[in-house]
N, C-alpha and C. Protein backbone atom coordinates (compact mmCIF):
# COMPACT_ATOMS: atom_id res chain seq x y z
N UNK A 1 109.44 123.18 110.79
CA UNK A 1 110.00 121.93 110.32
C UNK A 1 108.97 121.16 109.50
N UNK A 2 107.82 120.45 109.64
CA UNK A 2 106.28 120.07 109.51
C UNK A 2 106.43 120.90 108.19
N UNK A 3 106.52 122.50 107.97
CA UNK A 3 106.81 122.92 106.67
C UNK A 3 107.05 122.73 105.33
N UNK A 4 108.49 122.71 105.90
CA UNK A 4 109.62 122.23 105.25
C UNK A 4 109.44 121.47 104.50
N UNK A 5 109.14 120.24 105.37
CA UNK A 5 108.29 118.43 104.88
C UNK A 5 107.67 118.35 104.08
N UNK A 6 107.03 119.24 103.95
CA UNK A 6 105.59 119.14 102.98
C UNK A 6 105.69 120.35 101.76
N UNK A 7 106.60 120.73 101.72
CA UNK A 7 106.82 121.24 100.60
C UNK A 7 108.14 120.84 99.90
N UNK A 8 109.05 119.99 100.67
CA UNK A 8 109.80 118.83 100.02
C UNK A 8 108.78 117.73 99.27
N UNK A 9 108.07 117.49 100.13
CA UNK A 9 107.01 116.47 99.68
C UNK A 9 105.93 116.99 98.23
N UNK A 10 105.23 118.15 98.95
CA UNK A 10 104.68 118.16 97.44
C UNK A 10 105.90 118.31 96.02
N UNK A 11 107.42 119.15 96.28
CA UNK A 11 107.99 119.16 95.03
C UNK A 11 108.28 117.82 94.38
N UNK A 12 108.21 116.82 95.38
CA UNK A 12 108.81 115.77 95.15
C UNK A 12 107.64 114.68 93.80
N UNK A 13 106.69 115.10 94.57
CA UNK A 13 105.61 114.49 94.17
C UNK A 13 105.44 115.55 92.49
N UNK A 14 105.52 116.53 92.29
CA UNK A 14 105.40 117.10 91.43
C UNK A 14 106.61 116.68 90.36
N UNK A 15 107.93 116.23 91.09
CA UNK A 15 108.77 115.77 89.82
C UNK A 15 108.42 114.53 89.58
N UNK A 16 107.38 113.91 90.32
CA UNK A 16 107.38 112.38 90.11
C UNK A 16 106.67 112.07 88.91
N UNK A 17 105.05 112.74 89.19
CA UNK A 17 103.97 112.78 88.94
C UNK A 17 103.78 113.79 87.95
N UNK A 18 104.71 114.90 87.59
CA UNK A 18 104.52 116.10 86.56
C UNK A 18 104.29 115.63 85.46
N UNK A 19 104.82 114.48 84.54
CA UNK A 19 105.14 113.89 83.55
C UNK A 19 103.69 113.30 83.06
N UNK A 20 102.72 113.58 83.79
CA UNK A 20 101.34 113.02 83.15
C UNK A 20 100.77 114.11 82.14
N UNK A 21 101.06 115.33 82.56
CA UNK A 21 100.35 116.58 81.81
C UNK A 21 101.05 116.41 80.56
N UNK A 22 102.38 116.26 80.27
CA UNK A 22 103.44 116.10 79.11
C UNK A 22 103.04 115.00 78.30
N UNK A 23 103.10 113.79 78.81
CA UNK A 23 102.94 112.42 78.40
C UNK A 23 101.26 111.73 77.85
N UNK A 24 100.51 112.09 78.72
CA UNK A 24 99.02 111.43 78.57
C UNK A 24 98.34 112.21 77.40
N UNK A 25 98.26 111.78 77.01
CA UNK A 25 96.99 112.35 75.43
C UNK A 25 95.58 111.85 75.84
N UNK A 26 93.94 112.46 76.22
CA UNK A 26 93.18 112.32 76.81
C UNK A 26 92.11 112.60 75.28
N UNK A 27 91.11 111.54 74.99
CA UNK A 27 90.18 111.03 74.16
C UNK A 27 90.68 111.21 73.05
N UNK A 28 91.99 110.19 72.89
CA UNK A 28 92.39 110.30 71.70
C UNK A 28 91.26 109.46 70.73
N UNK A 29 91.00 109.58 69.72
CA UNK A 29 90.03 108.50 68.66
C UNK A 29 90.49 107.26 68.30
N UNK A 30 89.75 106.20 68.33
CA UNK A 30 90.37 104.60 68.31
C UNK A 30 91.27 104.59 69.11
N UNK A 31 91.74 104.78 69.90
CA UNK A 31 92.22 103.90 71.17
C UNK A 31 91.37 103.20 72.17
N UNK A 32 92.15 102.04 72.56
CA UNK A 32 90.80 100.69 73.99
C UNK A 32 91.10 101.56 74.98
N UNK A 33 92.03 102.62 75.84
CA UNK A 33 92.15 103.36 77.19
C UNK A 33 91.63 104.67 76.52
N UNK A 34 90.91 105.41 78.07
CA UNK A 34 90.49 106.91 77.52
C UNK A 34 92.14 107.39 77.58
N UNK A 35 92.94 107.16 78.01
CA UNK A 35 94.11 108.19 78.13
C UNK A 35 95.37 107.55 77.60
N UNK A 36 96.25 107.94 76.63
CA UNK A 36 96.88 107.51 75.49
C UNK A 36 98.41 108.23 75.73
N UNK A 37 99.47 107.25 76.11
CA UNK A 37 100.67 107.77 76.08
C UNK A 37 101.30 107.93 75.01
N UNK A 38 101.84 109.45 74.96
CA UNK A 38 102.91 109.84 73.29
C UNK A 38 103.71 109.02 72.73
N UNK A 39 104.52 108.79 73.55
CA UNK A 39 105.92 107.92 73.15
C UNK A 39 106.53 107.30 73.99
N UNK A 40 107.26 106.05 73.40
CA UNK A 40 108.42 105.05 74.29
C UNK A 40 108.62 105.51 75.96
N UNK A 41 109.30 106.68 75.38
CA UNK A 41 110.01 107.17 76.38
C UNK A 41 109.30 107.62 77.71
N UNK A 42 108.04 108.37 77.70
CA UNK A 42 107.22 108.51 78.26
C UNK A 42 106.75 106.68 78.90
N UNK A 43 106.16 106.15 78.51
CA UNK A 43 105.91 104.95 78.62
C UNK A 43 106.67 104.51 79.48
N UNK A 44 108.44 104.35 79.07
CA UNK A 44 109.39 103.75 80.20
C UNK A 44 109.22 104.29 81.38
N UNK A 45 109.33 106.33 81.32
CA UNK A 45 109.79 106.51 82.37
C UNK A 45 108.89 106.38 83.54
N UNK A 46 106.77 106.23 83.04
CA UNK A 46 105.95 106.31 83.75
C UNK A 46 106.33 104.78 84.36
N UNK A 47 106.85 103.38 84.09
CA UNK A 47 106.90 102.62 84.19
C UNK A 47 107.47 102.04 85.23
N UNK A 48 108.94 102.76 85.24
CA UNK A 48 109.96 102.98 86.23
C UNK A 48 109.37 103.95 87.00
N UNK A 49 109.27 104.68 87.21
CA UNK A 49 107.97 105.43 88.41
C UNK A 49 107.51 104.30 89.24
N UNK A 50 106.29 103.91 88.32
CA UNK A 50 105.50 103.10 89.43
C UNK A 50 106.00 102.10 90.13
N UNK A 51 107.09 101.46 89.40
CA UNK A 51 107.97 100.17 90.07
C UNK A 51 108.64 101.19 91.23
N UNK A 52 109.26 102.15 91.27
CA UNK A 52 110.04 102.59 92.29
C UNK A 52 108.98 103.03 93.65
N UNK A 53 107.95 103.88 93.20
CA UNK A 53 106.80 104.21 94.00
C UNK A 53 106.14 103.51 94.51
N UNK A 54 106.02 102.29 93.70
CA UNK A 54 104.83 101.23 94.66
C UNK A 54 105.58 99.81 95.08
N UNK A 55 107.01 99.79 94.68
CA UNK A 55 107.61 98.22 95.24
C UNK A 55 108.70 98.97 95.78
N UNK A 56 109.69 99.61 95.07
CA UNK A 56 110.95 99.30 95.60
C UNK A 56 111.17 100.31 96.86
N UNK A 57 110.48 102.05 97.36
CA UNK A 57 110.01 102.41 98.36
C UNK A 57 109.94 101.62 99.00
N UNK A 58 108.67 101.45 99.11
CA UNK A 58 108.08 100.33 100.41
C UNK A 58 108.42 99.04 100.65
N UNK A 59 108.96 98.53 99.48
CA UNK A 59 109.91 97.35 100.51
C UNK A 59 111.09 97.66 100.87
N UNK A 60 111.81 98.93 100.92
CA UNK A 60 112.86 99.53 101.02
C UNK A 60 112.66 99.69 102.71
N UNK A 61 111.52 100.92 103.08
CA UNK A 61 110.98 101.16 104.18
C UNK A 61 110.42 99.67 105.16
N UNK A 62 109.79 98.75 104.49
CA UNK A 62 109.52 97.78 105.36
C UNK A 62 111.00 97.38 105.92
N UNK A 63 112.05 96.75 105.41
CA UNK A 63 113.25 96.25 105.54
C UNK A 63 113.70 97.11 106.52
N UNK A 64 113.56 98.64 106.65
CA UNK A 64 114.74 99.45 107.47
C UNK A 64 113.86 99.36 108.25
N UNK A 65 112.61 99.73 108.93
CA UNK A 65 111.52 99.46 109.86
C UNK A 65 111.91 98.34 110.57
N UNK A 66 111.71 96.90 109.91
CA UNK A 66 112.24 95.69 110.56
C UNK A 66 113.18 95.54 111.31
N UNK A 67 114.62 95.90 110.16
CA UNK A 67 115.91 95.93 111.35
C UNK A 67 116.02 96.98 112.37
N UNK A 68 115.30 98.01 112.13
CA UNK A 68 115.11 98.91 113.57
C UNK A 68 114.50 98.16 114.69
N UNK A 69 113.28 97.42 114.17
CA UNK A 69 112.62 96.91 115.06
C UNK A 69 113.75 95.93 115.73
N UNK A 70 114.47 94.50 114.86
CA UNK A 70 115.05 94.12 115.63
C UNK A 70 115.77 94.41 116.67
N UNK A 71 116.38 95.35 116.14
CA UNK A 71 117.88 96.07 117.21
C UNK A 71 116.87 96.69 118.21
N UNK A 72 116.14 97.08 118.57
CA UNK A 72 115.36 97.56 119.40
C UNK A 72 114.64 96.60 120.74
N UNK A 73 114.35 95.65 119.69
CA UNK A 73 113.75 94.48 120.59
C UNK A 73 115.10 93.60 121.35
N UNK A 74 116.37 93.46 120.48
CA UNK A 74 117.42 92.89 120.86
C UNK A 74 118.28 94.07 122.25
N UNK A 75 118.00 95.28 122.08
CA UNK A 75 118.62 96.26 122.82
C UNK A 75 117.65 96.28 124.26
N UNK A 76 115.95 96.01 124.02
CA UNK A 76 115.21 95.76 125.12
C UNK A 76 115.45 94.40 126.31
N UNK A 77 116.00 93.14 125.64
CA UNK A 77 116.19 92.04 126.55
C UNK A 77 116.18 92.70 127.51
N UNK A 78 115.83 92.32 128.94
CA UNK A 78 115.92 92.57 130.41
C UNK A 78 116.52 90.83 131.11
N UNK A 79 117.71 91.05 131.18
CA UNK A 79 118.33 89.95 132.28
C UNK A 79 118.27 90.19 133.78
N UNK A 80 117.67 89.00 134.35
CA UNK A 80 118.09 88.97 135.77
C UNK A 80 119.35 88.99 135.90
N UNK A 81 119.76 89.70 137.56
CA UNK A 81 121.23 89.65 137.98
C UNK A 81 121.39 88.28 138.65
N UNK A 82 122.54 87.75 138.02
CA UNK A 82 122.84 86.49 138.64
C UNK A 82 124.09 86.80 139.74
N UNK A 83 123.97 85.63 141.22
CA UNK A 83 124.52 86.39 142.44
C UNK A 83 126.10 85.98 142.63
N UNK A 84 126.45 84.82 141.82
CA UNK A 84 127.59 84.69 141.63
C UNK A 84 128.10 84.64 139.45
N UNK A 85 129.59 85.23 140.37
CA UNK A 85 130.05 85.37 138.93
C UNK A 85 129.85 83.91 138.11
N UNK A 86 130.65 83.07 138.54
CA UNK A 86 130.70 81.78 137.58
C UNK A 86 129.43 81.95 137.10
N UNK A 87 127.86 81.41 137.45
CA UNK A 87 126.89 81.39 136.99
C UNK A 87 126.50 82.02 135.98
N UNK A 88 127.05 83.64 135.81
CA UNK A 88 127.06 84.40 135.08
C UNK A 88 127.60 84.27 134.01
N UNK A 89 128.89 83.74 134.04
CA UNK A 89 129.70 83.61 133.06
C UNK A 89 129.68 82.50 132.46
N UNK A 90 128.57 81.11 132.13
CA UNK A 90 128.13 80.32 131.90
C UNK A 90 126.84 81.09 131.60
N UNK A 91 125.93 81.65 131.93
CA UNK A 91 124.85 82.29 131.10
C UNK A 91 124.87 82.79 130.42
N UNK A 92 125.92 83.40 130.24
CA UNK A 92 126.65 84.55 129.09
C UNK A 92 126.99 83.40 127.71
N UNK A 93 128.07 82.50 128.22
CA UNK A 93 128.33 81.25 127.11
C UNK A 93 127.35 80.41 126.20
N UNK A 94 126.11 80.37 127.17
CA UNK A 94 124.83 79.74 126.61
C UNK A 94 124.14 80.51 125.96
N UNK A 95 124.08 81.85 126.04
CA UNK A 95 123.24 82.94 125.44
C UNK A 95 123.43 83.49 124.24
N UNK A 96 124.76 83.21 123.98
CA UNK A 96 125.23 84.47 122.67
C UNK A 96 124.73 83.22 121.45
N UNK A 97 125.04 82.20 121.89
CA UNK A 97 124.34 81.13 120.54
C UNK A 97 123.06 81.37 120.01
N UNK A 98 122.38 81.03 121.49
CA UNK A 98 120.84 81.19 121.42
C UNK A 98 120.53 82.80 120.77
N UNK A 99 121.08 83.77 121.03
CA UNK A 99 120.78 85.06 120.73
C UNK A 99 120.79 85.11 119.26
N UNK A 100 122.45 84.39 118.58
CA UNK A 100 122.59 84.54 117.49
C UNK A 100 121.12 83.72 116.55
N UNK A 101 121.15 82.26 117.34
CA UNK A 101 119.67 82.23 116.40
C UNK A 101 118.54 82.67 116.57
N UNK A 102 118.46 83.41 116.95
CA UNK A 102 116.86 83.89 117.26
C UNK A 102 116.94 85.42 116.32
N UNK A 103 118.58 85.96 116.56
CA UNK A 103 118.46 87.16 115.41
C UNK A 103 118.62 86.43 113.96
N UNK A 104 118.92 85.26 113.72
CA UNK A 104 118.50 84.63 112.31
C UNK A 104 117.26 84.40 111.53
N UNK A 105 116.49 83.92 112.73
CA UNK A 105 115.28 83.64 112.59
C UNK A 105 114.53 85.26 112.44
N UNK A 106 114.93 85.76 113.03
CA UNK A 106 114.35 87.59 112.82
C UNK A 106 114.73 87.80 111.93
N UNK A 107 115.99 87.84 111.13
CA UNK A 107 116.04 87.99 110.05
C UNK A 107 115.13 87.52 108.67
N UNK A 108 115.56 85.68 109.03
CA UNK A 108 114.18 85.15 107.89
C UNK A 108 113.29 85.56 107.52
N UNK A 109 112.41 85.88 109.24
CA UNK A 109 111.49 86.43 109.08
C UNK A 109 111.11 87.57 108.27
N UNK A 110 112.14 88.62 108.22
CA UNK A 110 111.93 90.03 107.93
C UNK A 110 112.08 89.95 106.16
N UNK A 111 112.81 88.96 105.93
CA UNK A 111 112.92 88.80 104.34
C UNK A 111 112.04 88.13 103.79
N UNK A 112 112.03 87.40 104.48
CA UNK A 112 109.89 86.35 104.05
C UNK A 112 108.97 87.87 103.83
N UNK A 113 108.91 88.29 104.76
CA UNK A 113 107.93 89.50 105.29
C UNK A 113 108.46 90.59 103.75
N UNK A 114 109.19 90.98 103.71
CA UNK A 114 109.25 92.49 102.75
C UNK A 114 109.39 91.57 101.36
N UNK A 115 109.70 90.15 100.77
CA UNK A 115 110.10 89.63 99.58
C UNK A 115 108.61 89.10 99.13
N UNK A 116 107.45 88.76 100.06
CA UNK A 116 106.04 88.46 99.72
C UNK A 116 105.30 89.48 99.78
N UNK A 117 105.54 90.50 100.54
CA UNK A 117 104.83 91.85 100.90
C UNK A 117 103.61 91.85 100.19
């Protein structure tokens, strides 16, 4: 499996990243960078690359991380047993509010968190 992964991974990385051998022109004369892109197109697509590779990935992954985390932490609560019903059923009434804001505030949080990253 571990395999598999990593040779998904390197092809992946090879369609990402292949486009430098094609695209980069290396000590071209009078140019300010040692390494000199051909054309437009090249240019865009290295462009869109890096925006997808270095922002929209990883704030992609932070975001699904987060709401895992929430639902996880929300699925962990541990309630005491209360010994009569009524009591219960008045803790229950008071709780789902409070629950709902506190998964709001987890939320905020998580969009503050991946939108400043």
């Amino acid at each position: 499996m571990a395999r598999r992964f990593l040779i998904i991974i390197i092809l992946i990385s090879i369609l990402i990243f292949g486009e430098i051998f094609y695209c980069y022109e290396a000590n071209v004369p009078n140019v300010p960078v040692p390494c000199y892109i051909n054309n437009l197109t090249c240019q865009l697509y290295n462009n869109w690359m890096n925006i997808l590779y270095n922002i929209v990935i990883p704030s992609g992954l932070m975001a699904v991380f987060g709401i895992l985390t929430i639902v996880n932490v929300r699925k962990r609560i541990v309630h005491p047993a209360r010994s009569t019903t009524i009591a219960v059923g008045i803790h229950r009434t008071n709780r789902q509010p409070r629950m709902r804001k506190i998964d709001r505030h987890l939320r905020k949080i998580l969009l503050v968190q991946v939108y400043f990253k």
